[in-house]
N, C-alpha and C. Protein backbone atom coordinates (compact mmCIF):
# COMPACT_ATOMS: atom_id res chain seq x y z
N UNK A 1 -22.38 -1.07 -7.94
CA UNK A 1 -20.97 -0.82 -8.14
C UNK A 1 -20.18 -1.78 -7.25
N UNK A 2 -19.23 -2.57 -7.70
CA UNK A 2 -18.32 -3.91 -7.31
C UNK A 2 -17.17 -2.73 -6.50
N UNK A 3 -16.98 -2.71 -4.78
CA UNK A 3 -16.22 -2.56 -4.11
C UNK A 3 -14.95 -3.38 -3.80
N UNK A 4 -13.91 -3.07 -3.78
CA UNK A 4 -12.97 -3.50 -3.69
C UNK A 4 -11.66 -2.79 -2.15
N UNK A 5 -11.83 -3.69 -1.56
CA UNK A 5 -11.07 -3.19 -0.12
C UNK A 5 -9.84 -3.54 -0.36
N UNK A 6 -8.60 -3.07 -0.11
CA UNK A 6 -7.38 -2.91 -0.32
C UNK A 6 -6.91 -2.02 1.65
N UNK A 7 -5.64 -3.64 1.57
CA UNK A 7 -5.35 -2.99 3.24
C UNK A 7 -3.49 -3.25 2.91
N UNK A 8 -2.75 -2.49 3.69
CA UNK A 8 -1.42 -2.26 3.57
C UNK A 8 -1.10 -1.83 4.94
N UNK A 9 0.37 -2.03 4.88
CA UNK A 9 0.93 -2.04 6.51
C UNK A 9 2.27 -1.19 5.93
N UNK A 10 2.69 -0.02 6.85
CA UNK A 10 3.70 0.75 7.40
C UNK A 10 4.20 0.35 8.26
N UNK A 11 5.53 -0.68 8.22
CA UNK A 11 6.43 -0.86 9.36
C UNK A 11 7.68 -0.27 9.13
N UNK A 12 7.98 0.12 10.09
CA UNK A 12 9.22 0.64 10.61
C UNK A 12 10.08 0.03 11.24
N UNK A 13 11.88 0.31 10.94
CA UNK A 13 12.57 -0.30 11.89
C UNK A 13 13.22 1.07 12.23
N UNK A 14 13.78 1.59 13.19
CA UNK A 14 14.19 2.52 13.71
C UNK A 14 14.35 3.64 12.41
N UNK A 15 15.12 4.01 11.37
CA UNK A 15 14.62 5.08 10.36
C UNK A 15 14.33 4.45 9.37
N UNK A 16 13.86 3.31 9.32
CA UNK A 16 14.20 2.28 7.51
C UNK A 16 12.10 2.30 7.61
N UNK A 17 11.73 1.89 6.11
CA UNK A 17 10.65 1.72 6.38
C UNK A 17 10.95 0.11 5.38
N UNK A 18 9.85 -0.73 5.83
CA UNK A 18 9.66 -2.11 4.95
C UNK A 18 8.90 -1.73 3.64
N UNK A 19 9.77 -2.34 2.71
CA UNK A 19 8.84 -2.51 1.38
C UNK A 19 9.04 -3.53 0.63
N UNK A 20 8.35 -3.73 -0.35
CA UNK A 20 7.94 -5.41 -1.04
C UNK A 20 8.55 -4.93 -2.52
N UNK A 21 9.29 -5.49 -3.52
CA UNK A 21 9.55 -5.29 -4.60
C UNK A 21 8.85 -6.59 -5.48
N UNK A 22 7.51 -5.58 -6.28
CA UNK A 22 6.91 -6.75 -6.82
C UNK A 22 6.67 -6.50 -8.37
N UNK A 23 6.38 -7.50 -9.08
CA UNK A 23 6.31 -7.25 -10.29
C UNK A 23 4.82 -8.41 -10.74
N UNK A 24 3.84 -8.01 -11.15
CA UNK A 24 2.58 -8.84 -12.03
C UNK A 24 3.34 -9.10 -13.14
N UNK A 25 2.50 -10.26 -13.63
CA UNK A 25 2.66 -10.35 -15.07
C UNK A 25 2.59 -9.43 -16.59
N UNK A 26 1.32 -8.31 -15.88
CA UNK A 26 1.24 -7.67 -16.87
C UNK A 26 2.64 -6.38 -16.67
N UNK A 27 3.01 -6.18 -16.17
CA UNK A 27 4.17 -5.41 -15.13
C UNK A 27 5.04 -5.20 -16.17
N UNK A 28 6.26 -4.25 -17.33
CA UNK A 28 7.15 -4.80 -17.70
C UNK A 28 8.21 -4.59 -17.14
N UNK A 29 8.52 -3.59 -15.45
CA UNK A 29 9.11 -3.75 -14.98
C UNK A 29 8.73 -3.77 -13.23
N UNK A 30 9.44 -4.12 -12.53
CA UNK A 30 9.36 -4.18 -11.13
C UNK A 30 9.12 -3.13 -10.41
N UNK A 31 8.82 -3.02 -9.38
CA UNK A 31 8.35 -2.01 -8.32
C UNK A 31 8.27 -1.87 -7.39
N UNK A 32 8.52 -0.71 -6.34
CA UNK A 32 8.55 -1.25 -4.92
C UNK A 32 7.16 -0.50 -4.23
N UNK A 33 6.71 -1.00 -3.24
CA UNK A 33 5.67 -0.33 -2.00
C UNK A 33 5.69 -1.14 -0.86
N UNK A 34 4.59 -0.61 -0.45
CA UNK A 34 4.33 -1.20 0.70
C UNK A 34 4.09 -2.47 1.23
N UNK A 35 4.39 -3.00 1.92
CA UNK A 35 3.48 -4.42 1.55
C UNK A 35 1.95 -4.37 2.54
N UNK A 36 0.76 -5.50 1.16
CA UNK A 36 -0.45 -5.42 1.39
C UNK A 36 -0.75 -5.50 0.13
N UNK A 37 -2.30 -5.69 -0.06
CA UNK A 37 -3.01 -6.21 -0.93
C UNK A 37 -4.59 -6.40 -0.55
N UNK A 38 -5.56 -7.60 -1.55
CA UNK A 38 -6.99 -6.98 -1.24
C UNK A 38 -7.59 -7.85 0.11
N UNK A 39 -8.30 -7.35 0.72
CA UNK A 39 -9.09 -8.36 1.56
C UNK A 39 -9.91 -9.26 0.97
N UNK A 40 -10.10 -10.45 1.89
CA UNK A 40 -10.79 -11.64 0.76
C UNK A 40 -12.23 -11.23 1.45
N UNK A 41 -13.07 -11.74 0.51
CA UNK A 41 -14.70 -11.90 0.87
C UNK A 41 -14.42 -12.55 2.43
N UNK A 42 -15.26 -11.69 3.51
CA UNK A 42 -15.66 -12.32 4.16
C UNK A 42 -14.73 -11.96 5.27
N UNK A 43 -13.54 -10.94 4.95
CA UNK A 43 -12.62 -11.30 6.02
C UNK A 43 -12.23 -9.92 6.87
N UNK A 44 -11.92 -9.69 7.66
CA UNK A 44 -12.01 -8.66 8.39
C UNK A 44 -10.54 -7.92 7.83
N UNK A 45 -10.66 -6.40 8.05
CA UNK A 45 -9.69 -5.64 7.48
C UNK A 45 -8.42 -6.16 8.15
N UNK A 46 -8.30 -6.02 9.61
CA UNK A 46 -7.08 -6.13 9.87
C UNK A 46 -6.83 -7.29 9.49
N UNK A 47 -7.70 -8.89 9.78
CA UNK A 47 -7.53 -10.01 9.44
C UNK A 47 -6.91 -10.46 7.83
N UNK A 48 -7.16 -9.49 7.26
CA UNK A 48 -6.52 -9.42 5.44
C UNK A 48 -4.93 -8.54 6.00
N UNK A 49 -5.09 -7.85 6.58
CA UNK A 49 -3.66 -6.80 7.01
C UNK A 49 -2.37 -7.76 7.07
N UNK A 50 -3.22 -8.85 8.35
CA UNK A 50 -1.72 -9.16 8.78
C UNK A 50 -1.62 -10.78 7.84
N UNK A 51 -3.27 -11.13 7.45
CA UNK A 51 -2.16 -12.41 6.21
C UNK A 51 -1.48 -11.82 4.86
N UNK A 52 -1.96 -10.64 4.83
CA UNK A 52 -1.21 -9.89 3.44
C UNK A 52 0.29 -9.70 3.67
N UNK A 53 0.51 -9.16 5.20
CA UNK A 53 1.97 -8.84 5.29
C UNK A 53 2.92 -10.42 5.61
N UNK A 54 1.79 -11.13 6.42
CA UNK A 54 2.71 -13.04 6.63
C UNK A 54 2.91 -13.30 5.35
N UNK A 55 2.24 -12.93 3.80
CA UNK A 55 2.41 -13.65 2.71
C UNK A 55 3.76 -13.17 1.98
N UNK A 56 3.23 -11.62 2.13
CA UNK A 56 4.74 -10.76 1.30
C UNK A 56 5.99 -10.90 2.22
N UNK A 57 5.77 -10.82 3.61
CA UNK A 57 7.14 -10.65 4.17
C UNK A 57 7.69 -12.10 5.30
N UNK A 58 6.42 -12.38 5.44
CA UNK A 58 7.04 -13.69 6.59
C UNK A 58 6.69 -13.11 8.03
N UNK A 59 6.60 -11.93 8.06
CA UNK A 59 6.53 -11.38 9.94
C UNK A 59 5.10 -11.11 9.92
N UNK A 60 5.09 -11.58 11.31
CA UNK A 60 3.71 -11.74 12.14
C UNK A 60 3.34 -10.09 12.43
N UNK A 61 2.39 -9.40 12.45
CA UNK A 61 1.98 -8.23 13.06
C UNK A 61 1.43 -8.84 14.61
N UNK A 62 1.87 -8.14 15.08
CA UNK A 62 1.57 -8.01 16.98
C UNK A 62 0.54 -7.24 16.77
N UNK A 63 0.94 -5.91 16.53
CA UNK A 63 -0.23 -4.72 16.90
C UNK A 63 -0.16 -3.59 15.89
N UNK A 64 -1.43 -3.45 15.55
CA UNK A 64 -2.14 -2.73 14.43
C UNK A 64 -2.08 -1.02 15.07
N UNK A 65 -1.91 -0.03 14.42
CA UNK A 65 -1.76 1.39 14.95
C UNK A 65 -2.85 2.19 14.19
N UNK A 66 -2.34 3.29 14.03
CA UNK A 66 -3.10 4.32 13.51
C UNK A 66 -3.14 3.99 12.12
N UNK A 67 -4.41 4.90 11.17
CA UNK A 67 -4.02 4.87 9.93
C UNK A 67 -3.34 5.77 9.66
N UNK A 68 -2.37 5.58 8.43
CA UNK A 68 -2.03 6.36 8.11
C UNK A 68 -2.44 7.04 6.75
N UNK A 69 -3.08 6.46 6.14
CA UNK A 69 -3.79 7.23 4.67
C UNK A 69 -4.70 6.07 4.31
N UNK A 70 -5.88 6.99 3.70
CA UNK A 70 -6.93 5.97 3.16
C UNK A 70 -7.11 6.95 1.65
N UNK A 71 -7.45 5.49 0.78
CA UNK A 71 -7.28 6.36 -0.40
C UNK A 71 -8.53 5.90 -1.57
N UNK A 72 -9.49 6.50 -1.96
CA UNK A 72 -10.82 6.00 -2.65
C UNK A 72 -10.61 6.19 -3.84
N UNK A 73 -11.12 5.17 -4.79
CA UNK A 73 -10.63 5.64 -6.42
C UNK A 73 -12.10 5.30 -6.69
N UNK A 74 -12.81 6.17 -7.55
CA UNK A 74 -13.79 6.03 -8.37
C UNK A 74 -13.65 5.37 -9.48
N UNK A 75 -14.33 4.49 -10.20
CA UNK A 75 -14.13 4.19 -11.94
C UNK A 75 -15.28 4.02 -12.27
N UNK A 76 -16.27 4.82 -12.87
CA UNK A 76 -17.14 4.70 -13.09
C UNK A 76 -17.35 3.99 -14.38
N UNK A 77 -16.54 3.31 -15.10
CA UNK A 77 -16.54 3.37 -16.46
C UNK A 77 -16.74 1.76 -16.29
N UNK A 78 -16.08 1.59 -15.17
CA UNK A 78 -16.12 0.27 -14.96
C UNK A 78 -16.98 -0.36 -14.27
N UNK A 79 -17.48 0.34 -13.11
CA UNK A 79 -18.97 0.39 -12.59
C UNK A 79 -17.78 -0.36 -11.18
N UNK A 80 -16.48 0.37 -10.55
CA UNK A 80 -15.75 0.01 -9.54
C UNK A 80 -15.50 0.82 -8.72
N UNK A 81 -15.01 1.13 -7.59
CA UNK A 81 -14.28 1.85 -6.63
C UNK A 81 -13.83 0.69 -5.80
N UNK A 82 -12.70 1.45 -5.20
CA UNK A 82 -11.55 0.49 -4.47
C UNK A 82 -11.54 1.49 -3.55
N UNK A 83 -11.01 0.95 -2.22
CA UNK A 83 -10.98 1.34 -1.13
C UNK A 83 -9.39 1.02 -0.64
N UNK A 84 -8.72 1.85 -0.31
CA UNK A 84 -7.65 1.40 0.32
C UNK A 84 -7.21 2.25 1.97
N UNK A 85 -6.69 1.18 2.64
CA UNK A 85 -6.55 1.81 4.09
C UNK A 85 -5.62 1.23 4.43
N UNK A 86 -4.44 2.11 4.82
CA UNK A 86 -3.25 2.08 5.14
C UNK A 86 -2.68 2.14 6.44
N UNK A 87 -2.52 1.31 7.16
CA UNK A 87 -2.36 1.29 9.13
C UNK A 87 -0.52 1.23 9.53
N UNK A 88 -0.48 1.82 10.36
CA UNK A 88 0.92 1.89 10.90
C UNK A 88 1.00 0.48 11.59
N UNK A 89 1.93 -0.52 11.49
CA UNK A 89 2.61 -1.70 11.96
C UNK A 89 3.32 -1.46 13.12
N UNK A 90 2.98 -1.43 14.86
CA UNK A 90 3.45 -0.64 15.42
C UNK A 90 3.92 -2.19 16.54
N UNK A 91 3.95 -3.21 16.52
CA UNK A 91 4.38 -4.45 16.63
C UNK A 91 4.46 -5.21 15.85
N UNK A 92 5.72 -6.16 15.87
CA UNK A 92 6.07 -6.96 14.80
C UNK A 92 6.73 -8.56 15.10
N UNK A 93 7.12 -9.41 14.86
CA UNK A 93 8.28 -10.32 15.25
C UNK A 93 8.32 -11.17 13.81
N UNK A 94 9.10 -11.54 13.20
CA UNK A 94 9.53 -12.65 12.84
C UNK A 94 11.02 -12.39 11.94
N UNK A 95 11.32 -13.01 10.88
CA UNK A 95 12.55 -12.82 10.24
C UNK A 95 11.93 -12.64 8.98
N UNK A 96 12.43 -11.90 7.70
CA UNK A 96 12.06 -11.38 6.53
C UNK A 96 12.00 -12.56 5.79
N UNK A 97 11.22 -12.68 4.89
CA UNK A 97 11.13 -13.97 4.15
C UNK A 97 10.05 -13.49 2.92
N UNK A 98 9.58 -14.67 1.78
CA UNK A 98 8.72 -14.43 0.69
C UNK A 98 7.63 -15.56 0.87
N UNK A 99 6.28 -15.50 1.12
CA UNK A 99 5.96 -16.56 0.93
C UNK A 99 4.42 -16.65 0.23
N UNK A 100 4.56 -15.15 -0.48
CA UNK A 100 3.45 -15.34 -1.54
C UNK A 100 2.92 -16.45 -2.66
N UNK A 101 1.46 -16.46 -2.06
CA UNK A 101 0.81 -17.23 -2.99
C UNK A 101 0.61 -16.93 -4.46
N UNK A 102 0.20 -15.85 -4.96
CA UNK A 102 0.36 -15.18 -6.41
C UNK A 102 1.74 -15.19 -7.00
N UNK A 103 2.78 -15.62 -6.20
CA UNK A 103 4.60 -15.54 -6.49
C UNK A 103 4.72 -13.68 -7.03
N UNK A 104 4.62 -12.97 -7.04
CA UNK A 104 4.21 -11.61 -7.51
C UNK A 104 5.61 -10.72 -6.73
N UNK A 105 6.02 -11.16 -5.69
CA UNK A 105 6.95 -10.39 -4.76
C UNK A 105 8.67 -11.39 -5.32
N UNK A 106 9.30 -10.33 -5.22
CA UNK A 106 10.66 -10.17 -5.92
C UNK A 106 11.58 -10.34 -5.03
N UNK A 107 11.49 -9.32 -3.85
CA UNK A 107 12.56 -8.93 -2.49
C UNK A 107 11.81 -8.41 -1.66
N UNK A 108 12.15 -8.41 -0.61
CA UNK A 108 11.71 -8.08 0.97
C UNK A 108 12.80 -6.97 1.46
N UNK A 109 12.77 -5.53 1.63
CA UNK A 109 13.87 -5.32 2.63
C UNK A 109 13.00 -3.79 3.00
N UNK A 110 14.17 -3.95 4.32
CA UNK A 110 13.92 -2.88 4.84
C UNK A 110 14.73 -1.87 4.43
N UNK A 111 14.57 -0.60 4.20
CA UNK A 111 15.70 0.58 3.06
C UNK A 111 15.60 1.64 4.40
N UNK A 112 16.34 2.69 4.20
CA UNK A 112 16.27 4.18 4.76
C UNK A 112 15.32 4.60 4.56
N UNK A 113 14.62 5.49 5.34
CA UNK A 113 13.24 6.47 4.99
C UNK A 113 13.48 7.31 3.24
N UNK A 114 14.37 7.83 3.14
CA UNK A 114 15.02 8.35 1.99
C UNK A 114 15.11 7.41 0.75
N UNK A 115 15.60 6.40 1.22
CA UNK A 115 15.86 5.67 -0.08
C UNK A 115 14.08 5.18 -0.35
N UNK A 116 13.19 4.68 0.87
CA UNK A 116 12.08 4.48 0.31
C UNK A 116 11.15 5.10 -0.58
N UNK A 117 11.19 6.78 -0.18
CA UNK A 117 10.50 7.53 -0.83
C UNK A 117 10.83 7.49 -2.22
N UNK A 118 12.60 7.11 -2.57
CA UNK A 118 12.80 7.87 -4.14
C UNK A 118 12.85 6.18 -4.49
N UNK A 119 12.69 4.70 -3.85
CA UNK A 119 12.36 3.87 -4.78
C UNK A 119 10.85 3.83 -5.20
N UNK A 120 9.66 4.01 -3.93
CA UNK A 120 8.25 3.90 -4.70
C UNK A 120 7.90 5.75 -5.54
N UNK A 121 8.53 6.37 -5.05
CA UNK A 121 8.33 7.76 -6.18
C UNK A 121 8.89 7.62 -7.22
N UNK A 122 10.02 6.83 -7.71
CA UNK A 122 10.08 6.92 -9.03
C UNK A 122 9.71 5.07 -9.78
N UNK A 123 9.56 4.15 -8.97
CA UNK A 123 9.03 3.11 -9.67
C UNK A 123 7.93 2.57 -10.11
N UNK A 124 6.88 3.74 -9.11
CA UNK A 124 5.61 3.27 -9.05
C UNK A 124 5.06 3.92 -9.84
N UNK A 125 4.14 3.47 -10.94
CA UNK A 125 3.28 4.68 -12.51
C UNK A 125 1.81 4.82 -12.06
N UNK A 126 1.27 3.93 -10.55
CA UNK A 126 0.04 4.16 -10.37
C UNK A 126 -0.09 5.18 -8.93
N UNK A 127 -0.33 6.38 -8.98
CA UNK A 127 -0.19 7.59 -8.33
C UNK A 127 -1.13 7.24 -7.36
N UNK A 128 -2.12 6.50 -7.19
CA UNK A 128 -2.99 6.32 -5.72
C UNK A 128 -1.88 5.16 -5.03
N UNK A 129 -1.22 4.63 -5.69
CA UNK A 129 -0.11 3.94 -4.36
C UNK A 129 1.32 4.53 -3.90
N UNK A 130 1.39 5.44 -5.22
CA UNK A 130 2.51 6.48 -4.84
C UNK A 130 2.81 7.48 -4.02
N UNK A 131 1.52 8.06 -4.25
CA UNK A 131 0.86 9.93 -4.21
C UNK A 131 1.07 9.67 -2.38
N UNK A 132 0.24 8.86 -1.95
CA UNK A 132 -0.30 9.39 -0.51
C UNK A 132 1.16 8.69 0.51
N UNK A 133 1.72 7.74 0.16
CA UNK A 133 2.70 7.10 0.73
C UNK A 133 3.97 8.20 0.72
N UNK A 134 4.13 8.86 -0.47
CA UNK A 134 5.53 9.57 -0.56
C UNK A 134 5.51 10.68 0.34
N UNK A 135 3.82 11.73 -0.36
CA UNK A 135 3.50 12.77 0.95
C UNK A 135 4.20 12.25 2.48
N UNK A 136 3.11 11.23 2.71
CA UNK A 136 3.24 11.23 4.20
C UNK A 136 4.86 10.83 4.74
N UNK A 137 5.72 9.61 3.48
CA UNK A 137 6.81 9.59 4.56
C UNK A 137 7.82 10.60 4.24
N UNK A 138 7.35 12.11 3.51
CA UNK A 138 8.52 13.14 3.82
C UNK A 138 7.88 14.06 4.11
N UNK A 139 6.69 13.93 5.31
CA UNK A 139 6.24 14.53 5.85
C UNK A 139 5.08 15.66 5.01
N UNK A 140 4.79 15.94 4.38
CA UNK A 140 3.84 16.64 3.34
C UNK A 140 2.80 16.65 4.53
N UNK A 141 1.65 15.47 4.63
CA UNK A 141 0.59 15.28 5.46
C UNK A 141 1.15 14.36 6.57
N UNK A 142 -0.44 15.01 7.25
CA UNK A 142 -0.05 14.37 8.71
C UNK A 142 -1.45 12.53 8.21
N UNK A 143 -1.13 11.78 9.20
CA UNK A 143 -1.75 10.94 9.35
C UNK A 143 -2.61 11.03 9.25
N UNK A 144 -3.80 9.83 8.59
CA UNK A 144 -5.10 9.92 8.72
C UNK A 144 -5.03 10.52 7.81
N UNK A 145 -4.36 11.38 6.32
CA UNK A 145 -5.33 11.75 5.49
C UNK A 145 -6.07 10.63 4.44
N UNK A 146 -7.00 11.85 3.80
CA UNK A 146 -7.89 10.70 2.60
C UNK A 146 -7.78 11.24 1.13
N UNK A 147 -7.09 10.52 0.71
CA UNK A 147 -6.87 10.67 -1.00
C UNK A 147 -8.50 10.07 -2.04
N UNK A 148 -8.60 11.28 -2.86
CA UNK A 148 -10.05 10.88 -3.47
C UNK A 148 -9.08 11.21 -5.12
N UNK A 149 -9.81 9.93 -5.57
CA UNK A 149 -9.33 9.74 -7.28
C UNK A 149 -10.67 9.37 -8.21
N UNK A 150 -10.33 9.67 -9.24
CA UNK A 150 -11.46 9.98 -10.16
C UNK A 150 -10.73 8.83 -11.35
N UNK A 151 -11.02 7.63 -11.82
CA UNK A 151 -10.57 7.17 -13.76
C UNK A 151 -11.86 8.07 -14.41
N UNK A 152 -11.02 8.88 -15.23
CA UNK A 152 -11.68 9.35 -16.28
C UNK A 152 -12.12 8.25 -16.96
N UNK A 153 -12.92 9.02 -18.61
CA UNK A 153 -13.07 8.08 -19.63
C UNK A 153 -11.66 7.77 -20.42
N UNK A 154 -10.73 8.72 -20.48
CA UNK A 154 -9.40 8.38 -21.23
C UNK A 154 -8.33 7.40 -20.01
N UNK A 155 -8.77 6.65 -19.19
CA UNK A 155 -8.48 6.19 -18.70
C UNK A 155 -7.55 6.40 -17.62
N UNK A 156 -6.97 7.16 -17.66
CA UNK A 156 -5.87 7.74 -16.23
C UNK A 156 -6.86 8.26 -15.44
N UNK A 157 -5.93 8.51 -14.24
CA UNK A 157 -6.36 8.30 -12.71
C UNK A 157 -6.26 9.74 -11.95
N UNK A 158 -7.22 10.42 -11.99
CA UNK A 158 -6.98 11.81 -11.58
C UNK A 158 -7.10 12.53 -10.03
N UNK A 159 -6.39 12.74 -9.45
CA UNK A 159 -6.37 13.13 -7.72
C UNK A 159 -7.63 14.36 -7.77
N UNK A 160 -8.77 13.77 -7.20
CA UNK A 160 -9.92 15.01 -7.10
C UNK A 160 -9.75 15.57 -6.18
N UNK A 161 -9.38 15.00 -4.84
CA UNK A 161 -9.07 16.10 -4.01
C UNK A 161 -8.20 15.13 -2.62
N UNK A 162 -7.62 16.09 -1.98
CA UNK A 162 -6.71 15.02 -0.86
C UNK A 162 -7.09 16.26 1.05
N UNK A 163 -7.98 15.41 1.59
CA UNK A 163 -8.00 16.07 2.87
C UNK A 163 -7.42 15.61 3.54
N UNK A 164 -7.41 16.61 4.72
CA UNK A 164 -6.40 16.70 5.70
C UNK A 164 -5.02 17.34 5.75
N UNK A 165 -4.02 17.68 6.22
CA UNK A 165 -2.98 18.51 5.80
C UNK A 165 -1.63 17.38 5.90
């Protein structure tokens, strides 16, 4: 089974959280989250962390924190699981910018805690990047939980179970 590691960063500016408004090709409309993406062969998690966030946003990570959600998707259909692990951004420096290689990112900003939750809760249609991000930033779970997902054969993405509180 072909693993797939997926790393993302939670930064904060005093109540705002950072998010990336991106759109793929196959996409027909735009979307916001977190910024982050997959680790390359060969490369260490945080080492994918902080060129994922230099690509989407331009700022350097100082210092890597806690996780804050890790989230496993099964697909058996496909003979895949993905791994995703989500770390709090708890040092930072540079100025907001775009400088993705895939061109995939739209806007850079930092929003209200509030406004973040209701742009990736209602833009986002894939619930393992939605589900565990919205919980945690209106408090639902505490840090460190682990989201487990199941692709059926009809193809959607089913939450098997979510530990931790």
């Amino acid at each position: 089974m072909e693993t797939i590691l997926i790393t993302g960063a939670l930064i904060r500016r005093d109540n705002e959280i950072l998010l990336v408004e991106q759109q793929a090709p196959h996409d027909p409309n735009s979307n916001w989250a977190l910024p982050g993406g997959r680790v390359e062969d060969g490369e260490l998690l945080h080492d994918g962390l902080m060129r994922e966030v230099w690509e989407e946003t331009r700022l350097t990570v100082l210092e890597i924190g806690q996780v804050v959600y890790t989230c496993h998707i099964v697909d058996r259909q496909n003979n895949r699981q993905t791994l995703a692990i989500i770390h709090e951004v708890t040092a930072w420096e540079g100025q907001l910018g775009i400088n993705d290689p895939d061109d995939l990112i739209l806007t850079v900003k930092f929003c209200p805690r509030e406004e973040a939750v209701e742009n990736v809760g209602r833009g986002l249609n894939y619930a393992p990047m939605r589900d565990p991000i919205v919980a945690y930033l209106r408090g639902d779970v505490s840090a460190g939980a682990t989201w487990l997902y199941e692709r059926t054969i009809e193809e959607t993405i089913e939450l098997v179970t979510q530990i931790g509180d």
